[in-house]
Each structure stands twice: as structure tokens, then as C-alpha cells.
C-alpha atoms as a PDB file:
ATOM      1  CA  UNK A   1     -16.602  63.643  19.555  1.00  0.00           C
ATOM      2  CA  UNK A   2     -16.695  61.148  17.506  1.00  0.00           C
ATOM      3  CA  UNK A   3     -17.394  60.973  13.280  1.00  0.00           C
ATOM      4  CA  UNK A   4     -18.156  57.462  13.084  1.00  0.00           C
ATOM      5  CA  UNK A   5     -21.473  56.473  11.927  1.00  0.00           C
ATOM      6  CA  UNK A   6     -22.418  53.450  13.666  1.00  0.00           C
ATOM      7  CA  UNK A   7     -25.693  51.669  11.249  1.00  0.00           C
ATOM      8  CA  UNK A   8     -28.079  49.087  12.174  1.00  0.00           C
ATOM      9  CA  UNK A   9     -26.888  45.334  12.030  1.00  0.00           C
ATOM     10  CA  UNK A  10     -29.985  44.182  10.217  1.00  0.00           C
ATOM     11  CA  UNK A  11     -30.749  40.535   9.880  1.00  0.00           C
ATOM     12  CA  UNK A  12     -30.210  38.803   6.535  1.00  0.00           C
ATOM     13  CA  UNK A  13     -31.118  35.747   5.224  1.00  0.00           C
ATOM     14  CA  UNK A  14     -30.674  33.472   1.641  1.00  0.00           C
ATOM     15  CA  UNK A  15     -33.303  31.709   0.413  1.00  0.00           C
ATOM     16  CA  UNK A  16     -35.460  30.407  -2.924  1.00  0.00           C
ATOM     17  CA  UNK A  17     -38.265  32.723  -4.702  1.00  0.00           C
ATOM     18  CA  UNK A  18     -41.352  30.272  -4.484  1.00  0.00           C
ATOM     19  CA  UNK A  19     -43.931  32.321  -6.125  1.00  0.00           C
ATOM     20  CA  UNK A  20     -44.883  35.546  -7.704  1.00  0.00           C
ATOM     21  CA  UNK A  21     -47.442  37.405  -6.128  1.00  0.00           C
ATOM     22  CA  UNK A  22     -47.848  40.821  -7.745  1.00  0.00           C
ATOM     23  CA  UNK A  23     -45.952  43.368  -8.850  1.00  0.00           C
ATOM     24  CA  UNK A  24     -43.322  43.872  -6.674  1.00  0.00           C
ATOM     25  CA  UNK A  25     -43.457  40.937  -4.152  1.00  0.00           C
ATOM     26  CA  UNK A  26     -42.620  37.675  -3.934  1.00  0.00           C
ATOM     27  CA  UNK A  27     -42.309  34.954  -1.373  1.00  0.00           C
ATOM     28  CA  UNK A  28     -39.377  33.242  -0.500  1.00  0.00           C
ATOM     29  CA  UNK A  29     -38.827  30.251   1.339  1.00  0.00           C
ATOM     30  CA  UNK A  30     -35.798  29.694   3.780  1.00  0.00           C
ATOM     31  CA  UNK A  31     -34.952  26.516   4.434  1.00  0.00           C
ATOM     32  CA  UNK A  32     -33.125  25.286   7.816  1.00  0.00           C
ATOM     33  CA  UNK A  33     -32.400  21.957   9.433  1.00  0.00           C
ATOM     34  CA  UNK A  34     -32.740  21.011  12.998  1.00  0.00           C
ATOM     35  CA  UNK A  35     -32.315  17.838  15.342  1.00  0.00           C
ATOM     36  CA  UNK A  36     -35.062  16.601  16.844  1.00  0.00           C
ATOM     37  CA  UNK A  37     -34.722  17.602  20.451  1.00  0.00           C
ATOM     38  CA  UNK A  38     -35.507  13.680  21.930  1.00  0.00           C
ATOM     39  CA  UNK A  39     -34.811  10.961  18.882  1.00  0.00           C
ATOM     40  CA  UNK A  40     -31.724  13.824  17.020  1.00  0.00           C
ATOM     41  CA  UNK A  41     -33.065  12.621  13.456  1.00  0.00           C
ATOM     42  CA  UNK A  42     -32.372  15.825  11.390  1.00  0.00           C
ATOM     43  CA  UNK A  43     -35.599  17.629  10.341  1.00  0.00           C
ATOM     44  CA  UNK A  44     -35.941  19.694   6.973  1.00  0.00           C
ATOM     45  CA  UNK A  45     -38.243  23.021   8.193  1.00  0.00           C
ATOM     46  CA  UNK A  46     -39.026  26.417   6.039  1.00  0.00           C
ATOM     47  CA  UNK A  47     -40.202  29.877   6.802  1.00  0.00           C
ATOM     48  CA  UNK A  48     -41.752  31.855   4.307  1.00  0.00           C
ATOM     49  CA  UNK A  49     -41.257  35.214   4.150  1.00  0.00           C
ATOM     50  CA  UNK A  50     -43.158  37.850   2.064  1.00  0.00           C
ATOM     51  CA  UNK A  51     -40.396  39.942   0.723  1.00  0.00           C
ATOM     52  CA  UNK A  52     -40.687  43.325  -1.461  1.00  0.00           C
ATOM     53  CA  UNK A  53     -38.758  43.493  -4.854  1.00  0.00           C
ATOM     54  CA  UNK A  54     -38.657  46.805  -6.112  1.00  0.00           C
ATOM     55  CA  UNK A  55     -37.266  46.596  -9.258  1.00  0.00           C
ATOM     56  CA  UNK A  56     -38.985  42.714 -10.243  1.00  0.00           C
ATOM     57  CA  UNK A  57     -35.548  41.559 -10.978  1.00  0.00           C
ATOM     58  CA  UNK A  58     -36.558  37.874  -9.301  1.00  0.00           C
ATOM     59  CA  UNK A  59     -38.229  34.793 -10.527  1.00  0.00           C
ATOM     60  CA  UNK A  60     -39.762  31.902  -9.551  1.00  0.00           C
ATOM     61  CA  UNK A  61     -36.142  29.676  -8.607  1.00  0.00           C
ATOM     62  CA  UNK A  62     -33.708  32.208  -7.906  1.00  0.00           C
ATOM     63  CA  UNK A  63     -31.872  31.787  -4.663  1.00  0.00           C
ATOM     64  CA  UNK A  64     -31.754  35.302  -3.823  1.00  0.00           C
ATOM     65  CA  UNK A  65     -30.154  37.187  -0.139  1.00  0.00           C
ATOM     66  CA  UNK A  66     -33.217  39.842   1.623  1.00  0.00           C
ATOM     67  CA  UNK A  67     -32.808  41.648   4.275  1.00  0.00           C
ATOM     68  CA  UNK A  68     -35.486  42.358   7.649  1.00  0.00           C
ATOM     69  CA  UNK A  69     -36.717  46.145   6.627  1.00  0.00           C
ATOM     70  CA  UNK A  70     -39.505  48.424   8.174  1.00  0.00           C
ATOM     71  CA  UNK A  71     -42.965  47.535   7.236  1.00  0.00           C
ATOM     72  CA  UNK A  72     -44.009  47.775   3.886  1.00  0.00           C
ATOM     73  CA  UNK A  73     -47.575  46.055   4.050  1.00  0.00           C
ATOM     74  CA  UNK A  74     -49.680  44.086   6.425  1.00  0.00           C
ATOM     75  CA  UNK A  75     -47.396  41.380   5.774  1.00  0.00           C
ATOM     76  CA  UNK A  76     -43.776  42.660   3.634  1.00  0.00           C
ATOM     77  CA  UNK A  77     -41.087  43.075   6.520  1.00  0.00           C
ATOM     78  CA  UNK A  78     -38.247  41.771   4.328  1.00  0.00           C
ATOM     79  CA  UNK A  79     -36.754  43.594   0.852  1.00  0.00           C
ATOM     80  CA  UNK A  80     -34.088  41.637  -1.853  1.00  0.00           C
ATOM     81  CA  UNK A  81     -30.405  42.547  -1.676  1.00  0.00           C
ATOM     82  CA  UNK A  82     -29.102  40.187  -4.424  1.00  0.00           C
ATOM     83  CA  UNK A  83     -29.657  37.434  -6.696  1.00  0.00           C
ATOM     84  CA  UNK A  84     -27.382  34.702  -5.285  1.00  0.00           C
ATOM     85  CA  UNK A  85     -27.871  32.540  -8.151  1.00  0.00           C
ATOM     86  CA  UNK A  86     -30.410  32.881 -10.760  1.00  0.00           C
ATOM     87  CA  UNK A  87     -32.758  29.774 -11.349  1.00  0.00           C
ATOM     88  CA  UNK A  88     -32.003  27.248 -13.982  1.00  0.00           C
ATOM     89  CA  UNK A  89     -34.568  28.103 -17.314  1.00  0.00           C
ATOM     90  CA  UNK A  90     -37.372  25.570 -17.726  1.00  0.00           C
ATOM     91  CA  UNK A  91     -37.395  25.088 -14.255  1.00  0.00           C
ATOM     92  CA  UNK A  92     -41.012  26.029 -12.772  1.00  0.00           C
ATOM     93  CA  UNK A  93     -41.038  26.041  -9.693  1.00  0.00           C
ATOM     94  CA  UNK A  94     -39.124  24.274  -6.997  1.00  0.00           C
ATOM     95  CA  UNK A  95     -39.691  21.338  -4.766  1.00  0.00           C
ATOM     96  CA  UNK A  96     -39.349  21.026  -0.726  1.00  0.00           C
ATOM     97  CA  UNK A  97     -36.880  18.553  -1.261  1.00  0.00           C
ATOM     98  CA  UNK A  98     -34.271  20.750  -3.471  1.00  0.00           C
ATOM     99  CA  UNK A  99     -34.745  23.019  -0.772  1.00  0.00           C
ATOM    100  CA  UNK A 100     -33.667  21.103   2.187  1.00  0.00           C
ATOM    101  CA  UNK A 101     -30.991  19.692   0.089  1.00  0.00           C
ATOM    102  CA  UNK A 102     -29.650  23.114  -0.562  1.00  0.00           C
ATOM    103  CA  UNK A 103     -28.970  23.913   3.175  1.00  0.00           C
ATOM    104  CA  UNK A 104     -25.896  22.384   5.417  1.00  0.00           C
ATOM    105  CA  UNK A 105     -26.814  20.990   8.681  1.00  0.00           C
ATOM    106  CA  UNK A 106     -26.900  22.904  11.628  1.00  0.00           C
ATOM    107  CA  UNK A 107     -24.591  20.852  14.096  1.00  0.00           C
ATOM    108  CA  UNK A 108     -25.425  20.667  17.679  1.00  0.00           C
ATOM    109  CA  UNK A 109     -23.572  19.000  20.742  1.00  0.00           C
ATOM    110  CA  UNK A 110     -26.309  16.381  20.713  1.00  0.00           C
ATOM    111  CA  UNK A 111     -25.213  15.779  17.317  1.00  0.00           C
ATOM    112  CA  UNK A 112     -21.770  16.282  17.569  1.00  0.00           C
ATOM    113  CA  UNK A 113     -21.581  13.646  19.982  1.00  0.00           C
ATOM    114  CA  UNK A 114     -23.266  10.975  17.969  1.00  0.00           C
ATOM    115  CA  UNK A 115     -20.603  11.539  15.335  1.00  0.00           C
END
């Protein structure tokens, strides 16, 4: 028999607090970047996720690291791990364009062969 404890591989992901919703959640959006399947122009896209911080240790900024959990409400699947990087001061909120900018390029073989 074996002692080793083998644990879920749970999905993680890094991305930006966007807004404060309540005590104890927040929503974060993850940027990504993708080629256009027919012209390969690279596209800026988000997902939003509605993510469950227990201890309210986020703001509005922060690039912060959450991680896919069991259900906490009708729409919390996510929970933070870490503060990545906490958000510059003065800074209110952030813009779609600091996000994409923020993310590398996913490279494809379509794109790989352009270059």
C-alpha cells in the first residue's frame, strides 16, 4: 500500500480585481489573447469571474492568483490564493486596455508561421 496522498490539480488563474461587490467578493477579470481563426489579427478577450475573498485582503487593481473551488453561491466558483502585485494607490479602477497589455500573446502555428 501506498502513503502517498495524491490531491486535486485544481485550475488556477492570474488576473485584475475590477470591482468590489460586497463583503467578501470581488470580480476579477482575466485577460487572454487569441488569433483570429481566418484574418490571425490578435484579439484582446476577458472572462470575468466572481471570486470569494475571505479575509477582504483585495482591492480594486490588484493583480491577484484564484483558484476554481466548490460552489460558494449561485455564481462564486473561484476563491483568492495571493496578491500577485498590489495595485498602484490613486489608481481607481482599471482600463481594458492595461489589461490586454498585461498579458503575453498566446502563439499559435498560424502565427508562428507568419513570423
Amino acid at each position: 500500500m501506498s502513503t502517498h496522498v495524491r490531491h486535486n490539480a485544481r485550475k488556477t488563474v492570474i488576473g485584475f480585481v475590477s470591482s468590489k461587490m460586497g463583503d467578501k467578493s470581488v470580480k476579477v477579470t482575466v485577460p487572454y489573447k487569441t488569433p483570429h481563426p481566418l484574418y490571425h489579427k490578435v484579439i484582446n478577450r476577458k472572462t470575468v469571474l466572481h471570486v470569494h475573498d475571505e479575509k477582504n485582503e483585495t482591492k480594486v487593481g490588484d493583480k491577484i492568483e484564484v483558484m476554481a473551488t466548490r460552489p460558494i453561491s449561485r455564481l462564486k466558483r473561484w476563491r483568492v490564493i495571493r496578491v500577485v502585485e498590489a495595485a498602484v494607490l490613486g489608481a481607481a479602477a482599471i482600463s481594458e486596455k492595461d489589461v490586454a497589455e498585461a498579458v503575453p500573446t498566446k502563439t499559435t502555428k498560424a502565427t508562428a508561421a507568419k513570423a
